[in-house]
C-alpha atoms as a PDB file:
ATOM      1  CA  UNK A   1     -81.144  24.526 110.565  1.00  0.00           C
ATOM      2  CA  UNK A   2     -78.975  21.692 110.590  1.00  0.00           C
ATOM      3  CA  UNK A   3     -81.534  18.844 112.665  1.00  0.00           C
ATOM      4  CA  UNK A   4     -84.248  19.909 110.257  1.00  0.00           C
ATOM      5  CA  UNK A   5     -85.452  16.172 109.298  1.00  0.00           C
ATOM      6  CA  UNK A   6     -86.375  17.808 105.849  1.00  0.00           C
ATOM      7  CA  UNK A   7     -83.427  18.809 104.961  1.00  0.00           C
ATOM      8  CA  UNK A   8     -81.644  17.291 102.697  1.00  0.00           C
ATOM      9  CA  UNK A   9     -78.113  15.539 103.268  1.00  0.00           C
ATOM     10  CA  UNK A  10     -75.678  16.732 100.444  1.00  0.00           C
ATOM     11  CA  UNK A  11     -73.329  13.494 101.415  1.00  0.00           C
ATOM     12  CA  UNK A  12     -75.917  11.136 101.321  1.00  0.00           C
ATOM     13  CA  UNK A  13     -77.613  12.442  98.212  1.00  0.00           C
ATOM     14  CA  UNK A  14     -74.280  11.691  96.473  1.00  0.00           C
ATOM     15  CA  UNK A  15     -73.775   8.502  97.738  1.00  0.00           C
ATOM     16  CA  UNK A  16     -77.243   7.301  96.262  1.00  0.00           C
ATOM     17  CA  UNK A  17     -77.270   5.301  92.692  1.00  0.00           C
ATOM     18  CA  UNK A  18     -80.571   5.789  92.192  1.00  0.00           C
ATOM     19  CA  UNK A  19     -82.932   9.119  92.015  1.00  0.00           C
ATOM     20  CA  UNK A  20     -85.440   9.703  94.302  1.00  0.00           C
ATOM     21  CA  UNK A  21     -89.042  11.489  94.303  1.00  0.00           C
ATOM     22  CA  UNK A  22     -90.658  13.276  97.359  1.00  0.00           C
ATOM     23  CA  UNK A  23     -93.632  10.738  96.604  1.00  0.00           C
ATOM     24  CA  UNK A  24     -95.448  10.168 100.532  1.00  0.00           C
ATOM     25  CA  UNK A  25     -97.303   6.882 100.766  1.00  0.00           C
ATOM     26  CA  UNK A  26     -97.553   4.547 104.155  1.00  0.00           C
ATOM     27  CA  UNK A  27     -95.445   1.710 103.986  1.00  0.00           C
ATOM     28  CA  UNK A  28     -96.084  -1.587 106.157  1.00  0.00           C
ATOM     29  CA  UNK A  29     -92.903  -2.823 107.258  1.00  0.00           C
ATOM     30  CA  UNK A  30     -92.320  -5.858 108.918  1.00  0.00           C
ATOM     31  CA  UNK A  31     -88.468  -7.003 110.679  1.00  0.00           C
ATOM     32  CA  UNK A  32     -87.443  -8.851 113.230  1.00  0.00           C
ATOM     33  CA  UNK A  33     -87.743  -6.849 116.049  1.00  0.00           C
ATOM     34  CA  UNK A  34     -90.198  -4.168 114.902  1.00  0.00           C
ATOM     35  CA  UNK A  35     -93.536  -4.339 112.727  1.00  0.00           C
ATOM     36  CA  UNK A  36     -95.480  -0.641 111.863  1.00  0.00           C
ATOM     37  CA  UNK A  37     -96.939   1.245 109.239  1.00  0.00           C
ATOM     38  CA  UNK A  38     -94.714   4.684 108.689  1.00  0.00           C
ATOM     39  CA  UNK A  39     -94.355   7.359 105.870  1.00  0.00           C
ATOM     40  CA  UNK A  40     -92.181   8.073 103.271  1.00  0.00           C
ATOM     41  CA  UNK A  41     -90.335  10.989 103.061  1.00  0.00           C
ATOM     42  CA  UNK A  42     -88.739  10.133  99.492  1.00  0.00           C
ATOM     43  CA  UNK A  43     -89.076   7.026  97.315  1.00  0.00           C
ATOM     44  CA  UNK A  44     -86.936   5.927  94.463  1.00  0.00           C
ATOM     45  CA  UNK A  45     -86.170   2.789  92.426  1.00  0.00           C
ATOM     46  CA  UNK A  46     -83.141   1.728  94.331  1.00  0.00           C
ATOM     47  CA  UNK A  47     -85.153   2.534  98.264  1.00  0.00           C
ATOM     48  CA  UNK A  48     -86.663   4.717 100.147  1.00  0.00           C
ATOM     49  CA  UNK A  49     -86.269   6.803 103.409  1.00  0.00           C
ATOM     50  CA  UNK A  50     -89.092   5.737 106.355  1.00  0.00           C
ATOM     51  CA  UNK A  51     -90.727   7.788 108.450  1.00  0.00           C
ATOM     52  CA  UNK A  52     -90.720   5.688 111.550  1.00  0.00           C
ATOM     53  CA  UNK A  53     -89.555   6.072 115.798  1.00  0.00           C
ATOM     54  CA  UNK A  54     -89.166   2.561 115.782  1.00  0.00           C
ATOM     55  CA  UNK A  55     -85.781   1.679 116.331  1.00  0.00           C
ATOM     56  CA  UNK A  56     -84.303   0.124 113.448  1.00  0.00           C
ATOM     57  CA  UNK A  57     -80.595  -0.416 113.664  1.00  0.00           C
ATOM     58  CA  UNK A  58     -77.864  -0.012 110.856  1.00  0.00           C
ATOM     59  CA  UNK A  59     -78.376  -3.800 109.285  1.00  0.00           C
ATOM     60  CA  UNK A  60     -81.648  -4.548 109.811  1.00  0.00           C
ATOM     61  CA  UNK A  61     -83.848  -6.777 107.579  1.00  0.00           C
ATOM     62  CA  UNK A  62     -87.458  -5.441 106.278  1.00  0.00           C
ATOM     63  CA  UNK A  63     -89.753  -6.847 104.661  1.00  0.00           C
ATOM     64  CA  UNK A  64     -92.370  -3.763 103.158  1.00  0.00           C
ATOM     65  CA  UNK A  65     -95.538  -3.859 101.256  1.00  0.00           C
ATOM     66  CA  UNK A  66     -95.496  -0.265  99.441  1.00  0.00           C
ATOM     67  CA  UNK A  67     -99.245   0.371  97.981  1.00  0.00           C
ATOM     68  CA  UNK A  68     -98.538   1.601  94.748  1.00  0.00           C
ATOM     69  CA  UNK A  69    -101.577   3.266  92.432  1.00  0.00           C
ATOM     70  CA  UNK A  70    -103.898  -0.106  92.156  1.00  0.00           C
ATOM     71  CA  UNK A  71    -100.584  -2.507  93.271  1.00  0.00           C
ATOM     72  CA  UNK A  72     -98.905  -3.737  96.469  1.00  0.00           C
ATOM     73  CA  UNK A  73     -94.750  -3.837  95.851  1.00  0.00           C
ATOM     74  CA  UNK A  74     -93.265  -6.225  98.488  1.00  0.00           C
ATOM     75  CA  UNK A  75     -89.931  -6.086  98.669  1.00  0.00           C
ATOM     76  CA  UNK A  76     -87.349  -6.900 101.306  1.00  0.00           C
ATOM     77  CA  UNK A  77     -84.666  -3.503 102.471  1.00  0.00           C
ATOM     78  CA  UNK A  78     -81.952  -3.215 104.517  1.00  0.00           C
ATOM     79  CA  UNK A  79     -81.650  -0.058 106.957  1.00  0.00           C
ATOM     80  CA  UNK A  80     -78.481   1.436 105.874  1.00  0.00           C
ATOM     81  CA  UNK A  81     -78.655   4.374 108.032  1.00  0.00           C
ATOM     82  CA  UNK A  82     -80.700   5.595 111.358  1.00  0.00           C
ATOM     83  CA  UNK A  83     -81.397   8.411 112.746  1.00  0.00           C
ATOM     84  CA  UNK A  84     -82.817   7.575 115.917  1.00  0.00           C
ATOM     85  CA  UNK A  85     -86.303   8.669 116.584  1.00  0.00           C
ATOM     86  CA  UNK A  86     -87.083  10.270 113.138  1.00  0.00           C
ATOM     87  CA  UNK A  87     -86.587   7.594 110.632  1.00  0.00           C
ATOM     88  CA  UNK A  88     -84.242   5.559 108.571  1.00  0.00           C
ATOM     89  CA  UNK A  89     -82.506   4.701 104.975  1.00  0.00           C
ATOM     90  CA  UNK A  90     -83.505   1.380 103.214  1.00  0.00           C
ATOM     91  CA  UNK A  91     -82.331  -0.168 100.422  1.00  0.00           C
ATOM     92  CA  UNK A  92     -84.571  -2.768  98.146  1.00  0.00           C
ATOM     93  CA  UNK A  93     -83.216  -6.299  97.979  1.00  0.00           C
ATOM     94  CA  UNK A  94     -84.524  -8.578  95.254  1.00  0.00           C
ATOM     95  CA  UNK A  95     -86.852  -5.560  94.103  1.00  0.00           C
ATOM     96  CA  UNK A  96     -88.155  -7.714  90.769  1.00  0.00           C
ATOM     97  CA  UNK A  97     -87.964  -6.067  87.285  1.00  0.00           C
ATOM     98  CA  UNK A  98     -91.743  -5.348  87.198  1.00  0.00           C
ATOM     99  CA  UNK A  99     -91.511  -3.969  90.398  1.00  0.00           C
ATOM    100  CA  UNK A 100     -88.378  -1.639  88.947  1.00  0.00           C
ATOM    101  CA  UNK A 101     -90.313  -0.976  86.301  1.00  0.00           C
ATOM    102  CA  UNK A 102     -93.413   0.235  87.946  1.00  0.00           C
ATOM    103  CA  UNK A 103     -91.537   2.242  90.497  1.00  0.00           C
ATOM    104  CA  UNK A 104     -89.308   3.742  87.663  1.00  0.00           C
ATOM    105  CA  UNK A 105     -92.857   4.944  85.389  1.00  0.00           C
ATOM    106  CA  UNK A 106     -94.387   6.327  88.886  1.00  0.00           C
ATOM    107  CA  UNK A 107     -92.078   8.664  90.261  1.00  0.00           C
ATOM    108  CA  UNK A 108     -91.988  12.330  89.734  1.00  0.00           C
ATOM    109  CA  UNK A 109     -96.120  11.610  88.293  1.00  0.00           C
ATOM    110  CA  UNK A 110     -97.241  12.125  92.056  1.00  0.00           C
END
């Protein structure tokens, strides 16, 4: 089924530099125009794909706090792709090396 949220997009999944785990945790995300607390679908060390219905355009600024085993990663994204009502496509800005680090050692252990 082609609007299965699940499913995975074979364009996008090339166009990523980064792998990604199906690691689900809540992130809090905070932008200009909409603060929430939403899901992850998948997580990697270059972003992360949100949950949310909160309508975050192509752009957008975040600022998330991901918990992360006994740490907090804050880090600010930028949406760079929507889908409308189901979720959206960030990528980490500024994500520090410890941070990199971390997230790099903890995926694929969930």
């Amino acid at each position: 089924m082609a609007d299965d949220p699940h499913e995975a997009d074979p364009v996008r999944d090339e166009r990523r530099e980064h792998d990604r785990s199906r690691l689900i945790v809540d992130v809090f995300f905070d932008g200009k125009d909409a603060t929430g607390v939403a899901s992850t679908r998948d997580l990697g060390t270059g972003g992360l794909y949100l949950n949310t219905q909160a309508e975050l355009p192509q752009g957008a600024l975040l600022l998330l706090r991901i918990p992360f085993g006994k740490r907090q990663i804050v880090v600010n994204a930028e949406v760079v792709y929507a889908n409308p009502g189901r979720g959206v496509g960030l990528k980490f800005q500024g994500l520090s090396a410890e941070d990199h680090a971390l997230l790099e050692g903890g995926i694929g252990r969930e």
